[in-house]
C-alpha atoms as a PDB file:
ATOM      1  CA  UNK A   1     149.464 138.650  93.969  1.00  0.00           C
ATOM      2  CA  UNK A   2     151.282 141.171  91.712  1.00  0.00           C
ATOM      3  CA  UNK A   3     148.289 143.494  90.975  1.00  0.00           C
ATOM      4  CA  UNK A   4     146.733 146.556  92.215  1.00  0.00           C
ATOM      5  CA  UNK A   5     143.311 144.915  92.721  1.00  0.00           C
ATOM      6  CA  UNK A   6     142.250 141.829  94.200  1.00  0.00           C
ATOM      7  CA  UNK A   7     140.560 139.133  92.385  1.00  0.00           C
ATOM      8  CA  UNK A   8     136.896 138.185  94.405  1.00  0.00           C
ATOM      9  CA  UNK A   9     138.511 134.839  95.090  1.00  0.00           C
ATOM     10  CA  UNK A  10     141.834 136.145  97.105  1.00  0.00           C
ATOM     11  CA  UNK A  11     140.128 139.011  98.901  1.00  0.00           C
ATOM     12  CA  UNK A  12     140.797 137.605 102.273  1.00  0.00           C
ATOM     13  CA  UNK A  13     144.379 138.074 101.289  1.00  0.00           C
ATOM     14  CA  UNK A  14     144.458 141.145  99.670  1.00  0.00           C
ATOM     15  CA  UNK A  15     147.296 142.617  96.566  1.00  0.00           C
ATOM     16  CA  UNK A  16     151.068 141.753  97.859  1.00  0.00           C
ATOM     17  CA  UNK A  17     151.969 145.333  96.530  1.00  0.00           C
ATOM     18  CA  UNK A  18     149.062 147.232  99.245  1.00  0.00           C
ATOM     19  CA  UNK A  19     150.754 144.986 101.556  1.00  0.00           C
ATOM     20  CA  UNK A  20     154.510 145.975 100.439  1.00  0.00           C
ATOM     21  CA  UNK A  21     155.697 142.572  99.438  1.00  0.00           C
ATOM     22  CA  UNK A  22     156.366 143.708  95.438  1.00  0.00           C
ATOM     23  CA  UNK A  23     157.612 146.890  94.014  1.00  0.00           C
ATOM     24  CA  UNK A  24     156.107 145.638  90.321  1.00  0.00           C
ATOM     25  CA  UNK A  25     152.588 145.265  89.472  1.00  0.00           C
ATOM     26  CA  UNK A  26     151.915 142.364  87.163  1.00  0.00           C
ATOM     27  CA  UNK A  27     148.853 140.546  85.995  1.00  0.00           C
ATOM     28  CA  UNK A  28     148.595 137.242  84.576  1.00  0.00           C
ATOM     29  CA  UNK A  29     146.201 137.108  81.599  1.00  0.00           C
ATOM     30  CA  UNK A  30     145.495 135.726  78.887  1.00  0.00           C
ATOM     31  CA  UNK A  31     144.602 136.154  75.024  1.00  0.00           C
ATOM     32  CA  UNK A  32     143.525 135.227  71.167  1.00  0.00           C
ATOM     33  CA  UNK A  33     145.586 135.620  68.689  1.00  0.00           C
ATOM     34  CA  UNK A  34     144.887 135.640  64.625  1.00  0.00           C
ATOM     35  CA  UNK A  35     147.455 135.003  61.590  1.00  0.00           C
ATOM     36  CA  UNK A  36     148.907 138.102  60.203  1.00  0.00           C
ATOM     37  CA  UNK A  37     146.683 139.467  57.652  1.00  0.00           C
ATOM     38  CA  UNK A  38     143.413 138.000  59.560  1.00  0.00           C
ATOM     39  CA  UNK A  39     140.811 140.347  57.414  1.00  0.00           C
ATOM     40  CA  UNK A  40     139.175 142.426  60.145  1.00  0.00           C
ATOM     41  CA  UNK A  41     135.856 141.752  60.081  1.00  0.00           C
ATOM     42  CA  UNK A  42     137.496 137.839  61.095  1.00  0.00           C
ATOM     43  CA  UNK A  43     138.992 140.112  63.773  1.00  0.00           C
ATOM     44  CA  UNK A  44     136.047 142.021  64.889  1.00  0.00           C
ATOM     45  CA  UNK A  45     133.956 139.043  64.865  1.00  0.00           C
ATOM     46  CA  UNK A  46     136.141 136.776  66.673  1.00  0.00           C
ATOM     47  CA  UNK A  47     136.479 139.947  69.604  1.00  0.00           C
ATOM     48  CA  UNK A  48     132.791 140.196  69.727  1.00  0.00           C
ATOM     49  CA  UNK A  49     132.018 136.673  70.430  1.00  0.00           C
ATOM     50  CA  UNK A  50     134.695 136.352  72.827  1.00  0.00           C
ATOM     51  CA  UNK A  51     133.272 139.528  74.512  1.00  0.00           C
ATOM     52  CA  UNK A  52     129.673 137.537  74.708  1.00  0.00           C
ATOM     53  CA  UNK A  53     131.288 134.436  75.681  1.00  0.00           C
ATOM     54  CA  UNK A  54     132.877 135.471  78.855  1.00  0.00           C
ATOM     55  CA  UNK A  55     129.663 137.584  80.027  1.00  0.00           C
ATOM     56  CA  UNK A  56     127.779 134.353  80.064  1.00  0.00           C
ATOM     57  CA  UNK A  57     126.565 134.017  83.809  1.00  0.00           C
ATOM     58  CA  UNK A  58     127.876 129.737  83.673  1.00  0.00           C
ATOM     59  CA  UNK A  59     131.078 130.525  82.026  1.00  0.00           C
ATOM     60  CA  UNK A  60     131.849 133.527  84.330  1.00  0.00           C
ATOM     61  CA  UNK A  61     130.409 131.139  87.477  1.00  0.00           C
ATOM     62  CA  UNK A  62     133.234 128.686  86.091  1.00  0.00           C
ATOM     63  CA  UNK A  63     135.759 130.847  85.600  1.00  0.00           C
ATOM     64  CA  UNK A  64     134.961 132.143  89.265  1.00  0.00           C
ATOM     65  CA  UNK A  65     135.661 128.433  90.645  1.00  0.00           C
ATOM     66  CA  UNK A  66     138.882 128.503  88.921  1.00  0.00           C
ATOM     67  CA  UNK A  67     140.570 131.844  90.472  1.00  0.00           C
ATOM     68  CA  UNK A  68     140.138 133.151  86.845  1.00  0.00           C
ATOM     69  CA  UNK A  69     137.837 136.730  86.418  1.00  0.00           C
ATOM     70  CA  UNK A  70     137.823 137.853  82.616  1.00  0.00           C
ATOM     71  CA  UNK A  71     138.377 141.270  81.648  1.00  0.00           C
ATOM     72  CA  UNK A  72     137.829 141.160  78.158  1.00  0.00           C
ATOM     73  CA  UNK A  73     139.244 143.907  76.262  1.00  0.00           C
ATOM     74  CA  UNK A  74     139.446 144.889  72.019  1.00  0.00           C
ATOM     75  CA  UNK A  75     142.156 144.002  69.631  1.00  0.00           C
ATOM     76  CA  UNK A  76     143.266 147.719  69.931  1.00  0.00           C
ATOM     77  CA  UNK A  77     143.586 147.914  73.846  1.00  0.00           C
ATOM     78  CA  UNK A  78     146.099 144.444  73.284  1.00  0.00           C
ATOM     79  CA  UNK A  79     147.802 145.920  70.801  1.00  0.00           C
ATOM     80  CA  UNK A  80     148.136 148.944  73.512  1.00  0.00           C
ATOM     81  CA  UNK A  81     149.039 146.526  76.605  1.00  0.00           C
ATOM     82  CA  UNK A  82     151.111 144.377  74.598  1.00  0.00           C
ATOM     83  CA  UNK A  83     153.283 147.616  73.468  1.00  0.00           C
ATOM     84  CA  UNK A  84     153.470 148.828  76.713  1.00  0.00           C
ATOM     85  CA  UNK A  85     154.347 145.757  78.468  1.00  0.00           C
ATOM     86  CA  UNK A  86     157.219 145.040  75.770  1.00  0.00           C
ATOM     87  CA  UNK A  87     158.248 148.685  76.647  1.00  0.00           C
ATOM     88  CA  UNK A  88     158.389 148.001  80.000  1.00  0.00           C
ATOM     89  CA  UNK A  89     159.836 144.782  80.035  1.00  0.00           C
ATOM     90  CA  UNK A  90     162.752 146.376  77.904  1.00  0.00           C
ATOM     91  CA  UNK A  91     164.106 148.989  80.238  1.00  0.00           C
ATOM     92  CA  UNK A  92     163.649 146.659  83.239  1.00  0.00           C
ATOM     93  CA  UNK A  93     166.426 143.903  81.460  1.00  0.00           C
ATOM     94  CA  UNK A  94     168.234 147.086  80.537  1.00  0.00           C
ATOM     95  CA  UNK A  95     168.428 148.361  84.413  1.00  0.00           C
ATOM     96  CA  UNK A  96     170.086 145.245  85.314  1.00  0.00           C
ATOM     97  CA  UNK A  97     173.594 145.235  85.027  1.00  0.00           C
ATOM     98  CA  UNK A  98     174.798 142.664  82.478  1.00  0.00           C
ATOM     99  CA  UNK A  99     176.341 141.188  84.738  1.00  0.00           C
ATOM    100  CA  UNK A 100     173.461 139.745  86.137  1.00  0.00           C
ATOM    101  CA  UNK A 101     171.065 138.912  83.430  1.00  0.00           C
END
């Protein structure tokens, strides 16, 4: 696993990085996306119920058999993650020599 923390389900195992198999720390996730000019109560609503949705104790019990623990976060901390991700992303293709891409 590419992450700093363990998921419930792989604790036996434990993160590759604490065990020095990755250099990177990654997470795979997952999110909702609106059209462009959504209005923002659309927005707001759509992040509250998704919020409530995934605190549900037989959707999280679910989610649990399937590896999967939601972190559910607001439009503005994507926006953040998404920015810094594409940020990051960018000047690791730009460290590799051309060559090799």
């Amino acid at each position: 696993m590419l992450r700093d923390r363990t998921a419930s389900c792989w604790a036996r195992i434990g993160p590759g990085r604490a065990r020095g198999f990755f250099s990177r720390v990654t997470d795979a996730w997952f999110a909702l996306f609106a059209p462009a000019g959504t209005p923002p109560p659309i927005i707001t609503r759509l992040a509250a119920d998704t919020q409530a949705y995934t605190q549900d104790t037989d959707v999280r019990g679910r989610l649990a058999e399937l590896g999967i623990e939601p972190s559910p976060s607001t439009p503005q901390e994507l926006r953040r993650t998404l920015r810094n991700l594409t940020d990051e992303y960018r000047e690791l293709v730009r460290s590799i020599p051309a060559a090799q891409r």
